[in-house]
C-alpha atoms as a PDB file:
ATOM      1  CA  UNK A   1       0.000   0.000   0.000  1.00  0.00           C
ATOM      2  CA  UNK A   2       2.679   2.241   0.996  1.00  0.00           C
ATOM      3  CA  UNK A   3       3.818   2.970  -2.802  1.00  0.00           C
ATOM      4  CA  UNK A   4       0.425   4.479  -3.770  1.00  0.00           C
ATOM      5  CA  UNK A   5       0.951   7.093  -0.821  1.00  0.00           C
ATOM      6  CA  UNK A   6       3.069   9.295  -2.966  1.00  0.00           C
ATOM      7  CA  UNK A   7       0.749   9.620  -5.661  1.00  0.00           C
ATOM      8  CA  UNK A   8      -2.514  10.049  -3.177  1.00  0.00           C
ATOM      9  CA  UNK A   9      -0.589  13.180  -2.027  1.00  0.00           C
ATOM     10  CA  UNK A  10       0.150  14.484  -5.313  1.00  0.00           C
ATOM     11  CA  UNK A  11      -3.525  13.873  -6.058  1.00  0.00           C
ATOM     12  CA  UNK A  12      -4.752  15.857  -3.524  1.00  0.00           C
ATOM     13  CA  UNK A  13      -2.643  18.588  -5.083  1.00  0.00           C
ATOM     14  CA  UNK A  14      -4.709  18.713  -8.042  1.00  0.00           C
ATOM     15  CA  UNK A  15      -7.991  18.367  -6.309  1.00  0.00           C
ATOM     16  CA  UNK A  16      -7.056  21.421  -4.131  1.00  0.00           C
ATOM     17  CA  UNK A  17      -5.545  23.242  -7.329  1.00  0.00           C
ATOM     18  CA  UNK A  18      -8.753  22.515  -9.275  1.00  0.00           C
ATOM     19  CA  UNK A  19     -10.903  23.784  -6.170  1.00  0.00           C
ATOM     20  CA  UNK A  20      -8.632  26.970  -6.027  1.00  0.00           C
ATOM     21  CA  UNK A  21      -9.179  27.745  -9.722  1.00  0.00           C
ATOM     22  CA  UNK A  22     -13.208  27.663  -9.225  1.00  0.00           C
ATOM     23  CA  UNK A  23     -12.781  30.171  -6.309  1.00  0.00           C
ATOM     24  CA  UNK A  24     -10.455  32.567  -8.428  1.00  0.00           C
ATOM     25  CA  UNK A  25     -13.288  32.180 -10.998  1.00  0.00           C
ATOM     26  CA  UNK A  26     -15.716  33.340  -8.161  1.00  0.00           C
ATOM     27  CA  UNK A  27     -13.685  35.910  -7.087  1.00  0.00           C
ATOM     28  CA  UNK A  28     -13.012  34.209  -3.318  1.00  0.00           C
ATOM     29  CA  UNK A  29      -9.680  34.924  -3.025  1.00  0.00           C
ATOM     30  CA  UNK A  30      -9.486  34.289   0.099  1.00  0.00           C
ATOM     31  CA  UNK A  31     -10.203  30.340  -0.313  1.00  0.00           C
ATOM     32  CA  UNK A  32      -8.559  30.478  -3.249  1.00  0.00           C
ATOM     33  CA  UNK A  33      -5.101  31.656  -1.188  1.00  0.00           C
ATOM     34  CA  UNK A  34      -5.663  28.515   1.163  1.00  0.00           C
ATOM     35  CA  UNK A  35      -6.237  25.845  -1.643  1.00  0.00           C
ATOM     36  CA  UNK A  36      -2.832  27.278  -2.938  1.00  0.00           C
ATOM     37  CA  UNK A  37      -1.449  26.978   0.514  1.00  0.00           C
ATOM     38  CA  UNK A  38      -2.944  23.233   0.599  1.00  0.00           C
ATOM     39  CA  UNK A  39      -1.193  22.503  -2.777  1.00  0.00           C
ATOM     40  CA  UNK A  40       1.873  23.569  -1.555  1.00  0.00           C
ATOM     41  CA  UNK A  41       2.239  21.501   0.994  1.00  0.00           C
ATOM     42  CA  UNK A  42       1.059  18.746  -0.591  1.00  0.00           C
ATOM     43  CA  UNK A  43       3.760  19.326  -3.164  1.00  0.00           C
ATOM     44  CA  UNK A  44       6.113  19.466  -1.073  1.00  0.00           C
ATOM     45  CA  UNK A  45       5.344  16.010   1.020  1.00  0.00           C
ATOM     46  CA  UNK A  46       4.524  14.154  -1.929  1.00  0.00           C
ATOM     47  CA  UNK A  47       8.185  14.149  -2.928  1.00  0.00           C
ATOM     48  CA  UNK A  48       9.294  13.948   0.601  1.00  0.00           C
ATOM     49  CA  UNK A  49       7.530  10.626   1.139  1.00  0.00           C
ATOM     50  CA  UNK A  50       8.657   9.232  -1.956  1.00  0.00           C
ATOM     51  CA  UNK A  51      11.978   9.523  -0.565  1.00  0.00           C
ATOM     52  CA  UNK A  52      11.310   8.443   2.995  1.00  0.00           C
ATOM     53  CA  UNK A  53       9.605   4.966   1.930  1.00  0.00           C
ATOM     54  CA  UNK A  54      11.778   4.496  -0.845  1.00  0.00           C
ATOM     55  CA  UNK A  55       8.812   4.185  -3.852  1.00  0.00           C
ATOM     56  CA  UNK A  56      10.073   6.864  -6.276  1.00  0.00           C
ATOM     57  CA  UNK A  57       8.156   6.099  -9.870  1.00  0.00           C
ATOM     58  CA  UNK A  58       7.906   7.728 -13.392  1.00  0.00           C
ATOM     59  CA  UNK A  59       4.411   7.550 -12.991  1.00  0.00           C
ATOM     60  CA  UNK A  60       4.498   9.753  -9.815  1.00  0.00           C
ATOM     61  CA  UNK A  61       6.655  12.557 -11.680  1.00  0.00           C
ATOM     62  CA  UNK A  62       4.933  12.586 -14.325  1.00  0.00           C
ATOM     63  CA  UNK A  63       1.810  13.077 -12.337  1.00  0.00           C
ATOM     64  CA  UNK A  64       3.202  15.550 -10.248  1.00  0.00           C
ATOM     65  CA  UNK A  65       3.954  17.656 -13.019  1.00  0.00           C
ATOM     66  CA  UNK A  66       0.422  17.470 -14.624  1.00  0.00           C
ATOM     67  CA  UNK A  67      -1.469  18.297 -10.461  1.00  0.00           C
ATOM     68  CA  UNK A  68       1.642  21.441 -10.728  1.00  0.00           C
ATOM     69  CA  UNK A  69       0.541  22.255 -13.718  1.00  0.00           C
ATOM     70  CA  UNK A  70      -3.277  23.255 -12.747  1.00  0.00           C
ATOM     71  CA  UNK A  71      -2.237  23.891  -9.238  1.00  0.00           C
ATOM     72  CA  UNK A  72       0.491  26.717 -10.183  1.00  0.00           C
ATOM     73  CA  UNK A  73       0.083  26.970 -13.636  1.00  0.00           C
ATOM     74  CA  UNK A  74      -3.646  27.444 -14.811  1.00  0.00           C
ATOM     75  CA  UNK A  75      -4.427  28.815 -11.256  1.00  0.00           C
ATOM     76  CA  UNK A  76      -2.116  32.101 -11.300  1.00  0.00           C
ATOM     77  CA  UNK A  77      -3.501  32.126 -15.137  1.00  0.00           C
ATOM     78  CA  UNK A  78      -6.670  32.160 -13.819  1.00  0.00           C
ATOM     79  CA  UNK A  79      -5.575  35.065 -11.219  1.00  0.00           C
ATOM     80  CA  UNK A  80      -4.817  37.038 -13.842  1.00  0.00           C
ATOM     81  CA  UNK A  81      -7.563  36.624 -16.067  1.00  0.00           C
ATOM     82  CA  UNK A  82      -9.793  37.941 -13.451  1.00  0.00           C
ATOM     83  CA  UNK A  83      -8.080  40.717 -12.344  1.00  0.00           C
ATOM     84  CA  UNK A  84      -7.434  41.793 -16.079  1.00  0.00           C
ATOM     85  CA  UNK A  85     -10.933  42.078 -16.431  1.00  0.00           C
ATOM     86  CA  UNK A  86     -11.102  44.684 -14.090  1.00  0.00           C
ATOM     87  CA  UNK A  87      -9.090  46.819 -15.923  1.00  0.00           C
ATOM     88  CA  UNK A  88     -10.065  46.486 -19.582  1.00  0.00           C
ATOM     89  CA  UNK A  89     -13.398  46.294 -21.334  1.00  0.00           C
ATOM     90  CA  UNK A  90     -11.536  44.747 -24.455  1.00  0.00           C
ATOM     91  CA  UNK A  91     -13.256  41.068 -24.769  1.00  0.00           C
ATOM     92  CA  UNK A  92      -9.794  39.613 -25.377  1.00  0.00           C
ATOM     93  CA  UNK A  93      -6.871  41.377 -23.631  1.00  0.00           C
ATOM     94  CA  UNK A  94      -7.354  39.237 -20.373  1.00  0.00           C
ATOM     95  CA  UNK A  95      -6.432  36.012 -21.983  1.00  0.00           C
ATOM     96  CA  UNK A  96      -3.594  36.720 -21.954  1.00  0.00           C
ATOM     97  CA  UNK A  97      -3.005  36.421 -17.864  1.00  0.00           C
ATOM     98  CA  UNK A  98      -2.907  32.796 -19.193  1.00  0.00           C
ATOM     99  CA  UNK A  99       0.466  33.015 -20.936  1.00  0.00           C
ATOM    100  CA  UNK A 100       1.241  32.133 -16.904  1.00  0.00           C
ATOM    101  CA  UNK A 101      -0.322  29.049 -17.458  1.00  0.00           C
ATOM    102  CA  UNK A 102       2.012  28.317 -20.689  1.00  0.00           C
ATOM    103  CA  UNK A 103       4.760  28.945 -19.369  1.00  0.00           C
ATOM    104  CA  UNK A 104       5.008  27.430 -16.345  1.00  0.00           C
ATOM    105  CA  UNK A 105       4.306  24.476 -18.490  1.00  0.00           C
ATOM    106  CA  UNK A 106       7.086  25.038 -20.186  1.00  0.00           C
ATOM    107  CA  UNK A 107       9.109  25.423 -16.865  1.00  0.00           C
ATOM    108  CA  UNK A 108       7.586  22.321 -15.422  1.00  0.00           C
ATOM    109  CA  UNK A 109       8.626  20.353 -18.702  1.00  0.00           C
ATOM    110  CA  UNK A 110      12.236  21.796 -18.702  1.00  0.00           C
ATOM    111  CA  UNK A 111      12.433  20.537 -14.887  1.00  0.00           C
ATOM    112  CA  UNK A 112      11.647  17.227 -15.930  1.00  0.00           C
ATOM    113  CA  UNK A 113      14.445  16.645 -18.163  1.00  0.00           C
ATOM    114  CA  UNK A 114      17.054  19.596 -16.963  1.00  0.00           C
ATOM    115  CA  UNK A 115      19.659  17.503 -15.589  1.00  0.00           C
ATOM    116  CA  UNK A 116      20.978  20.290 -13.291  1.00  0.00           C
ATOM    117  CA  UNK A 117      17.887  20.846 -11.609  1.00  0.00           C
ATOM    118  CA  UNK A 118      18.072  17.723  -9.351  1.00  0.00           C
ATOM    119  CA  UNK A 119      19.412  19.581  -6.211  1.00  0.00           C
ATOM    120  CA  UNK A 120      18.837  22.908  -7.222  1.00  0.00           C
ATOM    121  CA  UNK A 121      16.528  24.899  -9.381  1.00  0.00           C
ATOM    122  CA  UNK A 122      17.490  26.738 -12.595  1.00  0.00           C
ATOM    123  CA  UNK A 123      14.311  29.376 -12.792  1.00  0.00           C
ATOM    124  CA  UNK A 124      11.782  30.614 -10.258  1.00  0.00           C
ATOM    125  CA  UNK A 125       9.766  27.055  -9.528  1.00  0.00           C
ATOM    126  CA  UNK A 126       5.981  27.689  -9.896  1.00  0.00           C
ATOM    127  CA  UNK A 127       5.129  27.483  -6.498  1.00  0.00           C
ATOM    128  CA  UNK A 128       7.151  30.454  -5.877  1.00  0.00           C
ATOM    129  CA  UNK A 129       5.323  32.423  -8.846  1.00  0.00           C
ATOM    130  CA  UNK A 130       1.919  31.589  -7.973  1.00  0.00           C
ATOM    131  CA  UNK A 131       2.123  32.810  -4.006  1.00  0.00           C
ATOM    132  CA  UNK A 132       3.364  36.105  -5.695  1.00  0.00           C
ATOM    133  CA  UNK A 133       0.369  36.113  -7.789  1.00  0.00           C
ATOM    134  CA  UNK A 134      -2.201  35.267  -5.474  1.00  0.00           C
ATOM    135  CA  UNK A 135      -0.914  38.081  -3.162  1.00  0.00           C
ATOM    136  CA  UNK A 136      -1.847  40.981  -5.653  1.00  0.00           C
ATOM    137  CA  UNK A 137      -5.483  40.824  -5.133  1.00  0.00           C
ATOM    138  CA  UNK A 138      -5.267  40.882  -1.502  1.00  0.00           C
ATOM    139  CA  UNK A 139      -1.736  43.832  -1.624  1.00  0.00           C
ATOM    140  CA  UNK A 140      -4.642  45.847  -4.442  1.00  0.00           C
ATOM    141  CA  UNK A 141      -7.008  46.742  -1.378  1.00  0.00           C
ATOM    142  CA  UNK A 142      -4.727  48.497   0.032  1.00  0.00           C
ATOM    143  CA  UNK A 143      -3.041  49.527  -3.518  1.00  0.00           C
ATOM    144  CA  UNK A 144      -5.567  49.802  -5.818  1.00  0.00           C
ATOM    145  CA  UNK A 145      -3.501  51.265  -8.838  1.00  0.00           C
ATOM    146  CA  UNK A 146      -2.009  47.785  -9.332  1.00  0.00           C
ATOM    147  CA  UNK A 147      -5.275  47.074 -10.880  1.00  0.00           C
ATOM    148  CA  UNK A 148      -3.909  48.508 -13.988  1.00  0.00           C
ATOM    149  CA  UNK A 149      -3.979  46.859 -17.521  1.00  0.00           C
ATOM    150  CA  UNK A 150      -0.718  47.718 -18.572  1.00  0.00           C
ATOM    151  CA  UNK A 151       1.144  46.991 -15.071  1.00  0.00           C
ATOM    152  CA  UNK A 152      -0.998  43.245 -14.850  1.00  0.00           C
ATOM    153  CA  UNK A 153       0.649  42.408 -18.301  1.00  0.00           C
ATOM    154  CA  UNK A 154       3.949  43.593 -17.264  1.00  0.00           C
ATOM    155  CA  UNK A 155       4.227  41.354 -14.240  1.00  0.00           C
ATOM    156  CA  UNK A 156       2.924  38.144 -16.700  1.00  0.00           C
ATOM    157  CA  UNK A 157       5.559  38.894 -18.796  1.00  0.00           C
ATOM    158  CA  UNK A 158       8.490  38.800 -16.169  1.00  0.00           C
ATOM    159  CA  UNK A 159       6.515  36.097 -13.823  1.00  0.00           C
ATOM    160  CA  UNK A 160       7.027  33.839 -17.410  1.00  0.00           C
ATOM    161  CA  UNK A 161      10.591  34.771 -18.293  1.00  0.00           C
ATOM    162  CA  UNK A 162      11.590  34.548 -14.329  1.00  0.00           C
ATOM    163  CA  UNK A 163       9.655  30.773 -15.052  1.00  0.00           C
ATOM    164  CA  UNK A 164      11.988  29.814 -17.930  1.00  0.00           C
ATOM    165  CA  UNK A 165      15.212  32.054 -17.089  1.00  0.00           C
ATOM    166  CA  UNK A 166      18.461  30.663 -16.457  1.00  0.00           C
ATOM    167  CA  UNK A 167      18.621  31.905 -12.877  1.00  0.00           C
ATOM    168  CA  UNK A 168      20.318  29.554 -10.333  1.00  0.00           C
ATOM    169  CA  UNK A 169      18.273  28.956  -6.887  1.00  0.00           C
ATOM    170  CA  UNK A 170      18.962  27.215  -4.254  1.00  0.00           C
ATOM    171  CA  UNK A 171      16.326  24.423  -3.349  1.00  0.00           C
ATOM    172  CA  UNK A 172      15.592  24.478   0.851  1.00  0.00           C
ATOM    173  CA  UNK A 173      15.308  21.086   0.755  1.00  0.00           C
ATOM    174  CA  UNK A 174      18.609  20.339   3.131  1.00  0.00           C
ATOM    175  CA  UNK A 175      21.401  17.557   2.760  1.00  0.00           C
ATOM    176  CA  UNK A 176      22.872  18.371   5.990  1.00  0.00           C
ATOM    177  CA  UNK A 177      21.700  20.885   8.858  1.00  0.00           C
ATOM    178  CA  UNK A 178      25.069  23.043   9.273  1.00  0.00           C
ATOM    179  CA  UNK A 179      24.951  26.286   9.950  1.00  0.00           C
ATOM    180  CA  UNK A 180      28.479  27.067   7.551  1.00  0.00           C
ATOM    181  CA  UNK A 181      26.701  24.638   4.974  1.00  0.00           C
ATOM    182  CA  UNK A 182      23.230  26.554   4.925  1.00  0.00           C
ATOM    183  CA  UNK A 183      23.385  29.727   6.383  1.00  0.00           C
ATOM    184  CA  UNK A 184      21.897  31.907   3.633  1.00  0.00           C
ATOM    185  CA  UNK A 185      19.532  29.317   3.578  1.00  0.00           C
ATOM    186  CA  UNK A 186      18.661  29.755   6.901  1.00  0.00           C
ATOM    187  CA  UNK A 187      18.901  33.565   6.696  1.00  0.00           C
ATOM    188  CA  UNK A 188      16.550  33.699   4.130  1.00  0.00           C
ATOM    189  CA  UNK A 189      13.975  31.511   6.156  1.00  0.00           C
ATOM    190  CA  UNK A 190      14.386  33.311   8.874  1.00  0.00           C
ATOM    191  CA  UNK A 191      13.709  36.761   6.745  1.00  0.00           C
ATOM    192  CA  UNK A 192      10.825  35.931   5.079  1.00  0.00           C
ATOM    193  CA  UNK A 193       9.232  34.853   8.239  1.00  0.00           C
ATOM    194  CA  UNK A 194       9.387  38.160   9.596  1.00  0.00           C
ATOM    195  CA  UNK A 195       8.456  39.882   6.678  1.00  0.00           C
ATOM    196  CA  UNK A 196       5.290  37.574   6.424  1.00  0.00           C
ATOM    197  CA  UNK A 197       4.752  38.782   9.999  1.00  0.00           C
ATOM    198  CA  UNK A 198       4.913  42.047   9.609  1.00  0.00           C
ATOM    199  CA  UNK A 199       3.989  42.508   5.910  1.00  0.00           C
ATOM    200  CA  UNK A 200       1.679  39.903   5.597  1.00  0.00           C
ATOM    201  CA  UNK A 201       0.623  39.256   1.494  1.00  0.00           C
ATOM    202  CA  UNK A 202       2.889  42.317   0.598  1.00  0.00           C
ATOM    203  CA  UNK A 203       5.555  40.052   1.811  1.00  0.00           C
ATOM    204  CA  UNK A 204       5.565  37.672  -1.069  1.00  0.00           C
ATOM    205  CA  UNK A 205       6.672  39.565  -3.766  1.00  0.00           C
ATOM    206  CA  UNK A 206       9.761  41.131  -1.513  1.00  0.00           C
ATOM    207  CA  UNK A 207      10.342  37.206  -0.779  1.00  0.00           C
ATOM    208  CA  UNK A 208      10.658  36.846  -4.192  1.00  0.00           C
ATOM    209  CA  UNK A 209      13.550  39.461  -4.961  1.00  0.00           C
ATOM    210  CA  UNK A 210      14.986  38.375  -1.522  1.00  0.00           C
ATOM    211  CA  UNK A 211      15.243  34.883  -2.524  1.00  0.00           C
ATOM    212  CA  UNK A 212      17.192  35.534  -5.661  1.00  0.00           C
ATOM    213  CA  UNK A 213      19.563  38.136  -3.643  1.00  0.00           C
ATOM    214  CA  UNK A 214      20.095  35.154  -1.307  1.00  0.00           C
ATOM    215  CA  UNK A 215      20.760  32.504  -3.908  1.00  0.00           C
ATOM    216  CA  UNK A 216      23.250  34.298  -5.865  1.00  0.00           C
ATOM    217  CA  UNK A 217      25.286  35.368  -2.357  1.00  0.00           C
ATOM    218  CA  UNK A 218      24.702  31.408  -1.240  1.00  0.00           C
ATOM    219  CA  UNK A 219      25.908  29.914  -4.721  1.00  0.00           C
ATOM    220  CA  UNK A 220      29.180  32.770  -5.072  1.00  0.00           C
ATOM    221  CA  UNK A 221      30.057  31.660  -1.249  1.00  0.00           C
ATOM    222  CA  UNK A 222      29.863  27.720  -2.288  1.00  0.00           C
ATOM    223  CA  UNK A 223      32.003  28.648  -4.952  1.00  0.00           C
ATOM    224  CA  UNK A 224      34.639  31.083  -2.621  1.00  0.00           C
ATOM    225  CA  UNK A 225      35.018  27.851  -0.432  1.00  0.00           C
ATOM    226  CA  UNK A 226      35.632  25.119  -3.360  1.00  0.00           C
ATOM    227  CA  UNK A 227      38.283  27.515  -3.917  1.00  0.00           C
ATOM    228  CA  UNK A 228      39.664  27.958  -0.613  1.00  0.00           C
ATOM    229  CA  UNK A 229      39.839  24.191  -0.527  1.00  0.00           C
ATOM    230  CA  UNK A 230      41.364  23.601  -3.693  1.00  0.00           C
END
């Protein structure tokens, strides 16, 4: 039984993604935001119980990919879509908060076969992306001029290319729990949490830049100390 534990958790990413999409469509952000949440953390113990009881499959990366695909892909699309609509009476301009949806697909295909992406990403993972899109309805009640055509399409655009870039980051999931070993990591945990805090949803985005910042400074000090010991 214990091999089809993996894949139950995965499914229940989907179900919660496809739940979250229906809300967005409703304009309940608010669920929406906590089916995200749910998806996110069943992500992230699908592939840690994989691990733990030793059932790793094809069939459960593949089907990962697909539940990530709805889940942070047609989702933060969907985000989009909506709020476009506020902005624009054109019939046709908000389909294209979906080119989201595209390319995280086109991240989530690259990760599958990008053989440098095993400890590490290369490109914002879609999780990522879609808590910084959720949080702009919630950061517009207090901002309202986000709710502008021209700025939605803007951050589409660089949410995709951030999807597909060739930027390095550093994965949290930890090989060994030293301090010398992880401590941007640790930094940056220990940042965001605080900003969350005090921020709240206007957090997110500032997570975002932070966690680049913190890769780049992690990934130049891994390199400074393969020097020193060479």
């Amino acid at each position: 039984m214990k091999k089809y534990i993996p894949n139950t958790i995965t499914s229940l990413n989907l179900f919660s993604g496809c739940i979250g999409t229906v809300m967005v469509l409703n304009q309940e952000f608010t669920m929406a935001f906590y089916c995200v949440l749910a998806s996110g953390i069943f992500d992230f113990f699908d592939g840690m119980s994989a691990r733990a009881l030793h059932v790793k499959s094809l069939i459960g990366k593949e089907l990962d990919s697909l539940a990530d695909v709805v889940s942070f892909g047609f989702l933060p699309g969907a985000i989009l879509f909506m709020m476009l609509k506020e902005t624009t009476a054109h019939p046709y301009l908000p389909y294209l908060g979906f080119i989201i949806t595209v390319f995280s697909a086109l991240r989530l295909a690259k990760f599958n076969i990008d053989t440098r992406q095993t400890t590490d990403f290369i490109g914002v993972n879609t999780p990522m992306n879609t808590f910084v899109i959720i949080s702009l309805p919630f950061i517009a009640q207090d901002y309202p001029a986000i709710y502008s055509t021209w700025l939605l399409l803007a951050i589409a655009l660089v949410s995709s290319l951030l999807l597909v870039s060739e930027i390095k980051l550093f994965s949290m999931k930890l090989s060994s729990l030293s301090w010398q070993v992880n401590k941007f990591k640790y930094l940056f945990l220990i940042v965001s949490v605080v900003l969350l805090f005090l921020l709240k949803f206007m957090a997110l985005p500032i997570i975002l830049i932070l966690y680049i910042v913190f890769s780049k400074i992690h990934f130049a000090n891994e390199v400074t100390d393969q020097t020193k010991v060479a």
